[in-house]
N, C-alpha and C. Protein backbone atom coordinates (compact mmCIF):
# COMPACT_ATOMS: atom_id res chain seq x y z
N UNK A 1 112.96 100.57 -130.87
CA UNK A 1 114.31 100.93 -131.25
C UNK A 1 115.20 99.69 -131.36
N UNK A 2 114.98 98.75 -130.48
CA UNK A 2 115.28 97.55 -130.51
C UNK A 2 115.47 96.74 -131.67
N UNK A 3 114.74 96.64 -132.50
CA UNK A 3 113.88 96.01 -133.78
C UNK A 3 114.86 96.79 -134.58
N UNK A 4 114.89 97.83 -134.81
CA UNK A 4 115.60 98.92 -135.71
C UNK A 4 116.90 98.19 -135.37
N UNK A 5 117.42 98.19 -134.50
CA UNK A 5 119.23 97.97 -134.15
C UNK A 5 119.26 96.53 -135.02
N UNK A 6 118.30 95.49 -134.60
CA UNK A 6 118.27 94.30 -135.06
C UNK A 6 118.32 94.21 -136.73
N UNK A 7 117.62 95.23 -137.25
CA UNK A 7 117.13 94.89 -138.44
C UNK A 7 118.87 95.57 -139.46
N UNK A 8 119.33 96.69 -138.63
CA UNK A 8 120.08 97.18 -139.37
C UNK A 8 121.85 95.76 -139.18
N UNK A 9 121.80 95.57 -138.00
CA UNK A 9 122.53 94.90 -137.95
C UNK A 9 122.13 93.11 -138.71
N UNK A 10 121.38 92.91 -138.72
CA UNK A 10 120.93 91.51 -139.55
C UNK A 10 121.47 91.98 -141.18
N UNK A 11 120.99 93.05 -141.23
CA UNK A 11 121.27 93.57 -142.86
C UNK A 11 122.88 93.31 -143.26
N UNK A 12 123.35 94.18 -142.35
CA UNK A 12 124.44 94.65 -142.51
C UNK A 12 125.61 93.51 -142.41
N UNK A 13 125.11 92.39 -141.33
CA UNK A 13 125.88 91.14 -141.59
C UNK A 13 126.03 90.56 -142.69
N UNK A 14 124.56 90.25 -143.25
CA UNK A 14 124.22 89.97 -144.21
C UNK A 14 124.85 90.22 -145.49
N UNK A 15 125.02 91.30 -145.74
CA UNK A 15 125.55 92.17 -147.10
C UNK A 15 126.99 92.39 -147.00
N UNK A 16 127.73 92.32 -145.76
CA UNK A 16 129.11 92.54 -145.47
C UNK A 16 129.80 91.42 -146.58
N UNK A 17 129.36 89.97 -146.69
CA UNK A 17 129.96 88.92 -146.31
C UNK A 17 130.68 88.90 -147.97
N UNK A 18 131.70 88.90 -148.31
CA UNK A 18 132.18 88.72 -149.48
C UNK A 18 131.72 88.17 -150.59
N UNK A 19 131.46 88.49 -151.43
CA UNK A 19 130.96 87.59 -152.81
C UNK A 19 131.54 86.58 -153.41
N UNK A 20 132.80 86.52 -153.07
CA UNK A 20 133.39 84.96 -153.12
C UNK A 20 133.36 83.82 -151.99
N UNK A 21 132.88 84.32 -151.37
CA UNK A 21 132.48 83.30 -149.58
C UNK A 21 131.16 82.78 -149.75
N UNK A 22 130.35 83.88 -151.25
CA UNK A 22 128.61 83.17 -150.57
C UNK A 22 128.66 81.60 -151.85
N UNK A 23 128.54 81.03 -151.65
CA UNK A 23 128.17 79.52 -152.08
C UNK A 23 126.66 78.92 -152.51
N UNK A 24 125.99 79.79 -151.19
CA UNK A 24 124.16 79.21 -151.44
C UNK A 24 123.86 80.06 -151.50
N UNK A 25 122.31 79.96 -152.48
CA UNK A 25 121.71 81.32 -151.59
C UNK A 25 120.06 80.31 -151.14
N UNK A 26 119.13 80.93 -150.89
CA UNK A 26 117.89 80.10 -150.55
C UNK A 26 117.13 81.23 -150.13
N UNK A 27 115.46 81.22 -150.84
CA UNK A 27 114.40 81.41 -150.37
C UNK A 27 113.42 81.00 -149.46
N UNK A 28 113.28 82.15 -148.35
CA UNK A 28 111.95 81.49 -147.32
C UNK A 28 110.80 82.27 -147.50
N UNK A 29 109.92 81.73 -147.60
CA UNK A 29 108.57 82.11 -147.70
C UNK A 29 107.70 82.05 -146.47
N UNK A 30 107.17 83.24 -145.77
CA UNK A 30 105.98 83.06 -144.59
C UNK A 30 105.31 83.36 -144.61
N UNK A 31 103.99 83.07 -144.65
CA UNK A 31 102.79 83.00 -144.89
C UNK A 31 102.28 84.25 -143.53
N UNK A 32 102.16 85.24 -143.76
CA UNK A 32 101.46 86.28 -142.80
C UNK A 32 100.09 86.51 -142.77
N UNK A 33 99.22 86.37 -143.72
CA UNK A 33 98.01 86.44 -143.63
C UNK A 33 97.46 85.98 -144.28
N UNK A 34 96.24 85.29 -144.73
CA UNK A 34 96.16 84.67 -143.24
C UNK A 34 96.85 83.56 -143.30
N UNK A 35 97.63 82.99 -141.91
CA UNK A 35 97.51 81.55 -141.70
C UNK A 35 97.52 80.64 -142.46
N UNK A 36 98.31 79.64 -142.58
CA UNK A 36 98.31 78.55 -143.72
C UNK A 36 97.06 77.89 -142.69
N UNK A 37 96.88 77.61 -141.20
CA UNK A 37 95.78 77.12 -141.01
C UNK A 37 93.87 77.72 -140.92
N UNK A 38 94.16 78.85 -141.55
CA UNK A 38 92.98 79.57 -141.47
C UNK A 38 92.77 80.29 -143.19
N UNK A 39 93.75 79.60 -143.78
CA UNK A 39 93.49 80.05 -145.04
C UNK A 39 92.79 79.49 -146.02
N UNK A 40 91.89 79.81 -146.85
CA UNK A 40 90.90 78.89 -147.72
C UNK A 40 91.25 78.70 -149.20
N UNK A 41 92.39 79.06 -149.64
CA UNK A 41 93.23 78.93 -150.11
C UNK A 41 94.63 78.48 -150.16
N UNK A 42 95.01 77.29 -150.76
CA UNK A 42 96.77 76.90 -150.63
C UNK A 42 97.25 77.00 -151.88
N UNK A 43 98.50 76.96 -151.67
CA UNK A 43 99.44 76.86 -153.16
C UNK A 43 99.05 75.10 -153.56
N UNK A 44 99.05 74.84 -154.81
CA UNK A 44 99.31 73.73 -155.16
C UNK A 44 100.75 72.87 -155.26
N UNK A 45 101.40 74.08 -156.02
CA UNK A 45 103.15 73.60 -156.04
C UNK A 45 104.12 74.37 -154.45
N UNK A 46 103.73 73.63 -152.98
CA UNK A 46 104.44 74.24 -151.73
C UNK A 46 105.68 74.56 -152.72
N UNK A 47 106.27 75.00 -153.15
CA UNK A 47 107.49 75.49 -153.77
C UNK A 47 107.55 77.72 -153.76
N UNK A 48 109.01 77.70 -152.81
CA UNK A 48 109.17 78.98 -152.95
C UNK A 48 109.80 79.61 -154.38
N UNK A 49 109.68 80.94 -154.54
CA UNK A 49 110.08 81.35 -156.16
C UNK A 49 111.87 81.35 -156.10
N UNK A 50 111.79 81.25 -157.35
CA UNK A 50 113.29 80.88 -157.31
C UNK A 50 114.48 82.15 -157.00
N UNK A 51 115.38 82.43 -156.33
CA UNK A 51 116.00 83.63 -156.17
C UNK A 51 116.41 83.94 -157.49
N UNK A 52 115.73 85.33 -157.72
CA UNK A 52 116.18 86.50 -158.95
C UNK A 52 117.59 86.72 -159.26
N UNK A 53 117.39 86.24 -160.62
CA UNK A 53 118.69 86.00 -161.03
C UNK A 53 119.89 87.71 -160.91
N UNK A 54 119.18 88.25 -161.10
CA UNK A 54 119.49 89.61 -161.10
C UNK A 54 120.03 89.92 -159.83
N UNK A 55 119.77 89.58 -158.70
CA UNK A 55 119.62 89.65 -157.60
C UNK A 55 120.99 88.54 -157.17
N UNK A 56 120.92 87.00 -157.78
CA UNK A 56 122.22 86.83 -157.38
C UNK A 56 122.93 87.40 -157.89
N UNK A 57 123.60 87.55 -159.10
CA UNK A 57 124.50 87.92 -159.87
C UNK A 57 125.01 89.36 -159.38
N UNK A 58 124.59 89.90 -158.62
CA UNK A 58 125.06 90.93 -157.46
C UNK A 58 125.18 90.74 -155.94
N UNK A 59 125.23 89.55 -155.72
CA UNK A 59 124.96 88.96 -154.55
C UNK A 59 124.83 89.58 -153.24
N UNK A 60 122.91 90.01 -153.69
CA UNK A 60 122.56 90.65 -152.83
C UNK A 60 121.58 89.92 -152.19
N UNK A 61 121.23 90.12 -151.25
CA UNK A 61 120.26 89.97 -149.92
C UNK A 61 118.68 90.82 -150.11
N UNK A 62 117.68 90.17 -149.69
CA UNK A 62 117.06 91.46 -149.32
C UNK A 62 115.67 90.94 -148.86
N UNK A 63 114.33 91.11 -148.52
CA UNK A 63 112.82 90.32 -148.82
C UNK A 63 111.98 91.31 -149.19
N UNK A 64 111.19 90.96 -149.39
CA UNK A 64 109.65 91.38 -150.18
C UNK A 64 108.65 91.01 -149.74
N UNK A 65 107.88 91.89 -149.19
CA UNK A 65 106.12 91.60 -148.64
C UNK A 65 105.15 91.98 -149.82
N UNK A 66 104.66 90.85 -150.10
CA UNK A 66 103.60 90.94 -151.48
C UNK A 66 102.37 90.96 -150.58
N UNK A 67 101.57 91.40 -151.46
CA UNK A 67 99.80 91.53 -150.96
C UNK A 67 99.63 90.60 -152.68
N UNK A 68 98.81 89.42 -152.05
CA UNK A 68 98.19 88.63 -153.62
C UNK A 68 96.49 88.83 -153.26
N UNK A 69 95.85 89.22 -154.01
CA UNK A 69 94.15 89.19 -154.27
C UNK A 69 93.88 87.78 -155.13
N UNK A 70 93.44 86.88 -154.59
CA UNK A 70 92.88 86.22 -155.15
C UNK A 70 90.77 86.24 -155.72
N UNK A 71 90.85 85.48 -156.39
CA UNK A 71 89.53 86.10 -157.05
C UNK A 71 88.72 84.76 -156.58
N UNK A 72 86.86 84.44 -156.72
CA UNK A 72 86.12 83.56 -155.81
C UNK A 72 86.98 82.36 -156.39
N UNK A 73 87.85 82.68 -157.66
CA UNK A 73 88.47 81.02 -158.20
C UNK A 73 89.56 80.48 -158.23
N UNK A 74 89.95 81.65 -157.33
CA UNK A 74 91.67 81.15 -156.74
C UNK A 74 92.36 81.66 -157.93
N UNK A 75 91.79 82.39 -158.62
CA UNK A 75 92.81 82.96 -159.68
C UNK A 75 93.52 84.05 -159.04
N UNK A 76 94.79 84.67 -159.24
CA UNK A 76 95.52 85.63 -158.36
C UNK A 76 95.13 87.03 -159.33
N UNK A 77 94.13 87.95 -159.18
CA UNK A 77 93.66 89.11 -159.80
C UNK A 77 94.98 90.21 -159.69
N UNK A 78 95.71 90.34 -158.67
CA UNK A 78 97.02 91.15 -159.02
C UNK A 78 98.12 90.90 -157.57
N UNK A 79 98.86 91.68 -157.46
CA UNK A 79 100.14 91.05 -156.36
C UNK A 79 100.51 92.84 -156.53
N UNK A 80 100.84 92.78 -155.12
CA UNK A 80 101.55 94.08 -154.85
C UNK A 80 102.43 94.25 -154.44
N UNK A 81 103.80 94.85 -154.28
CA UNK A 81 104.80 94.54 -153.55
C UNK A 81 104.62 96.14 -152.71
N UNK A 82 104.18 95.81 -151.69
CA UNK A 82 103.86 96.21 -150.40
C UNK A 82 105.56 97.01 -149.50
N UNK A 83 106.21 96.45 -149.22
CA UNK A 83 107.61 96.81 -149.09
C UNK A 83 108.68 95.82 -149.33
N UNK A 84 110.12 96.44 -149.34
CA UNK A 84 111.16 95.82 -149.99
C UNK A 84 112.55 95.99 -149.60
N UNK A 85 113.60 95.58 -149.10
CA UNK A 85 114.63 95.66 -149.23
C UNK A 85 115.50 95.31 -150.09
N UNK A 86 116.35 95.18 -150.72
CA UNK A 86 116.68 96.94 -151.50
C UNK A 86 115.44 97.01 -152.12
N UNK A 87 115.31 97.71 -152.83
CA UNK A 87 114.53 98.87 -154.04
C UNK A 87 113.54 97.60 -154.52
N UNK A 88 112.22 98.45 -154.80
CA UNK A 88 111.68 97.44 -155.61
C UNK A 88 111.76 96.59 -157.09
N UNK A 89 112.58 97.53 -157.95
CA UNK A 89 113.00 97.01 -159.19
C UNK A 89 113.05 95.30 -158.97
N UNK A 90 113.97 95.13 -157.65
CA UNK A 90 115.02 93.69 -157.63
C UNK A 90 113.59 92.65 -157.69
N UNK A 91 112.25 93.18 -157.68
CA UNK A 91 111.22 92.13 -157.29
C UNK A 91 110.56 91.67 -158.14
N UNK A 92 110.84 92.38 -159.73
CA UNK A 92 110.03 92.11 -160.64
C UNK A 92 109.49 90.69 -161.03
N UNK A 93 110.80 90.24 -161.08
CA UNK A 93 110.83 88.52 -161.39
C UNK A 93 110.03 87.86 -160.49
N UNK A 94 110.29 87.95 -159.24
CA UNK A 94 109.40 87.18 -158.04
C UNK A 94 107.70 87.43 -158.84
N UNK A 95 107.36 88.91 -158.49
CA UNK A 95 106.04 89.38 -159.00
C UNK A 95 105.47 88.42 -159.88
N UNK A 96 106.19 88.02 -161.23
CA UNK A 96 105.71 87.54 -162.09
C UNK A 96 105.91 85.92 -161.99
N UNK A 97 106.20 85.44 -160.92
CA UNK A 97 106.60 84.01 -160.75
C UNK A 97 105.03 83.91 -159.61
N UNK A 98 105.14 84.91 -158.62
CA UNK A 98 103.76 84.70 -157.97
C UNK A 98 102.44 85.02 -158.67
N UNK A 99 102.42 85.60 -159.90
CA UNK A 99 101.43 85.65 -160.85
C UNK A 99 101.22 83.96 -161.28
N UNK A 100 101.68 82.94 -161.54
CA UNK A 100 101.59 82.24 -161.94
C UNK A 100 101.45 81.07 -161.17
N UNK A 101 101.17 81.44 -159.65
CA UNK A 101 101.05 80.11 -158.74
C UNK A 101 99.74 80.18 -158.88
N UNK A 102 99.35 78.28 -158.52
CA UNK A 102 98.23 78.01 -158.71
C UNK A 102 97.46 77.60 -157.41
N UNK A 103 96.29 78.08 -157.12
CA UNK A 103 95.87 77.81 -156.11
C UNK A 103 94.83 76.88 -156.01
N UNK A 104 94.39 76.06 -154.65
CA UNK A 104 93.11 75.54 -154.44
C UNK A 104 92.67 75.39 -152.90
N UNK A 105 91.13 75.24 -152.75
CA UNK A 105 90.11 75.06 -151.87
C UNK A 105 90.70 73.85 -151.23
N UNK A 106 91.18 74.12 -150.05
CA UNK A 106 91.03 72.45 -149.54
C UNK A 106 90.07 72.66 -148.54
N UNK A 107 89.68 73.27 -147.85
CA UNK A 107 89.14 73.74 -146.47
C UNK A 107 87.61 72.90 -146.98
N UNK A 108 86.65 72.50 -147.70
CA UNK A 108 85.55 72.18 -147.99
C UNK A 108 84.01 73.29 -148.07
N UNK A 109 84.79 74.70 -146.87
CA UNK A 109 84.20 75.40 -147.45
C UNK A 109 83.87 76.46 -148.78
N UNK A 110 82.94 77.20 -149.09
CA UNK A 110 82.18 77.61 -150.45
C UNK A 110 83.70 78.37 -151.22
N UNK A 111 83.82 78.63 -151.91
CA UNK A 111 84.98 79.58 -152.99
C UNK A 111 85.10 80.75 -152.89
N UNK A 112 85.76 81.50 -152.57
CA UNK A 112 85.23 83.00 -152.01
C UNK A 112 86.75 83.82 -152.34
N UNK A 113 86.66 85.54 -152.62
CA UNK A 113 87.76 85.68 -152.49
C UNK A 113 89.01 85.93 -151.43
N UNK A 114 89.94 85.90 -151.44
CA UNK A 114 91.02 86.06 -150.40
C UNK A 114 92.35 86.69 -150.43
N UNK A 115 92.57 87.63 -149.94
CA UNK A 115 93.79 88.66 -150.07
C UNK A 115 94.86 87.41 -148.89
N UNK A 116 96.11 87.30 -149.48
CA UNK A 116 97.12 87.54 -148.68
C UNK A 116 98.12 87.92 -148.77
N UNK A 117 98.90 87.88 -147.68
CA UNK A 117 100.38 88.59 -147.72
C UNK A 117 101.41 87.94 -147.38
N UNK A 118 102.21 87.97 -147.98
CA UNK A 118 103.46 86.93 -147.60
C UNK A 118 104.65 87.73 -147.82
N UNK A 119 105.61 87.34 -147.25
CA UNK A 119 107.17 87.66 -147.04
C UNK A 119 107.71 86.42 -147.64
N UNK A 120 108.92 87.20 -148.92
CA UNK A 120 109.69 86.54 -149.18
C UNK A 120 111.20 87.03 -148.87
N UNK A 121 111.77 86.15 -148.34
CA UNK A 121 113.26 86.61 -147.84
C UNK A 121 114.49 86.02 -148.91
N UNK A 122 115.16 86.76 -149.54
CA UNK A 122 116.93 86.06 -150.11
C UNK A 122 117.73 86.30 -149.31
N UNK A 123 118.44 85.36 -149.32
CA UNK A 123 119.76 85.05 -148.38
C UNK A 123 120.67 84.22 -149.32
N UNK A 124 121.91 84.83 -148.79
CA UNK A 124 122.88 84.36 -149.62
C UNK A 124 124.02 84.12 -148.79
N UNK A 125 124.93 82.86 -148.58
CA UNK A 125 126.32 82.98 -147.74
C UNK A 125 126.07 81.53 -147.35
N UNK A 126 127.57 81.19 -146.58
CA UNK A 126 127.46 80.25 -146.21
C UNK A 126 127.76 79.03 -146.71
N UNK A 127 128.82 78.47 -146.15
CA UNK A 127 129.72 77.12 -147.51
C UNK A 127 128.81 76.26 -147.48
N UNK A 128 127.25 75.86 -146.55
CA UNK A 128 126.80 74.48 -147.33
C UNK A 128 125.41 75.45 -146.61
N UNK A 129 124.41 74.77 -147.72
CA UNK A 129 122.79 74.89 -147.63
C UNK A 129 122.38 75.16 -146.43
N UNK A 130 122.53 74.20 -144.99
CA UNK A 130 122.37 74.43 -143.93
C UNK A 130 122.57 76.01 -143.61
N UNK A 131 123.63 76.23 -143.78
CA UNK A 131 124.32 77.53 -143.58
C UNK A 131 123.51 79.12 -143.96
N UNK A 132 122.76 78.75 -145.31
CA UNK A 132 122.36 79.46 -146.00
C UNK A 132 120.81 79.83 -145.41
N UNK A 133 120.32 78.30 -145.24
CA UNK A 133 118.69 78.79 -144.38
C UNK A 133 119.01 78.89 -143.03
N UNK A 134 120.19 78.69 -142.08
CA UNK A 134 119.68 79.34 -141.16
C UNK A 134 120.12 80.96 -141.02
N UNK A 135 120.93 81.63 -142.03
CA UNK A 135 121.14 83.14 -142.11
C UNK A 135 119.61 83.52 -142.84
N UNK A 136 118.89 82.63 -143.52
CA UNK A 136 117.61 83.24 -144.11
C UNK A 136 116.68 83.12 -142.53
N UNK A 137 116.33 82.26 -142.46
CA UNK A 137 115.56 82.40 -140.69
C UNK A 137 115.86 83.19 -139.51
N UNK A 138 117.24 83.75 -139.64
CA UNK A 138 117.44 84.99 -138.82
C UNK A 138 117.06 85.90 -139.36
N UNK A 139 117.58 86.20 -140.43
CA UNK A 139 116.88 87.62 -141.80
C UNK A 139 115.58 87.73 -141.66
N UNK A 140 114.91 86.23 -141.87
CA UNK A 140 112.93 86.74 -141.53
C UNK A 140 112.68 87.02 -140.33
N UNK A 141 112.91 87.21 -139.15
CA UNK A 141 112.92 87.47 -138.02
C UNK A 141 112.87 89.15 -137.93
N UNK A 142 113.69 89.29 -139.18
CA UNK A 142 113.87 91.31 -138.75
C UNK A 142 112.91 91.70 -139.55
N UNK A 143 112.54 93.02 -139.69
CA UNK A 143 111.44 93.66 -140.35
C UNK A 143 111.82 94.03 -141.85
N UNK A 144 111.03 94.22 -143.00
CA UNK A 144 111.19 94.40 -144.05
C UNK A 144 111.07 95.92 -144.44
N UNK A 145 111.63 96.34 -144.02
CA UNK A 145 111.77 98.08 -144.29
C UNK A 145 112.92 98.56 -144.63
């Protein structure tokens, strides 16, 4: 119940904050499964997707837990958006930006395939950058439901 109070109140800070006050916004990306150190697969470009334009221009808040299938060649076979705050519509763009990351083998072991899941969080507020990722690092902290 705890988690619940947290998550509604993180939101709700979040989304309160005037649309002429937010300044930044910034994406965090966390790697949930597996492990950036147990994963046999990495991104090539460490770069998170860029916040949906759609998404600022209403200056909204929200994250997305994708499921990516990768195939034995690191090609990404499809992406799911698993859950979402708000609505899933707002994720389309992300979807199709994680369609297009490129992956590779660093681990030395054989090529194989690999599902993961990652959380992406938007955050928006905050008169300088600083400001902006640390309201996104509290936001990933709460649950995506």
């Amino acid at each position: 119940m705890k988690q619940k109070s947290l998550i509604v109140f993180v939101f709700s800070m979040l989304t309160s904050i005037p649309v002429s006050a937010m300044n930044y916004g910034y994406v965090h990306l966390t790697e949930l499964q597996p492990t950036p150190q147990d994963a046999l697969w990495s991104r090539i470009k460490q770069v998170p997707p860029a916040y949906p334009v759609e998404m600022a221009m209403k200056g909204a808040v929200g994250c997305g837990v994708f499921k990516i299938s990768l195939d034995k060649d690191g090609k990404a076979e499809s992406i799911d958006l698993l859950t979402s705050v708000p609505a899933a519509a707002e994720f389309k763009s992300a979807k199709k930006e994680l369609k297009k990351w490129k992956w590779h083998n660093t681990t030395g072991k054989p090529d194989a395939p690999e599902q993961k899941i990652l959380r992406l969080d938007y955050c928006m507020g905050g008169s300088t950058e600083a400001e902006a990722i640390q309201r996104c690092e509290l936001q990933a902290k709460a649950e995506c439901k």
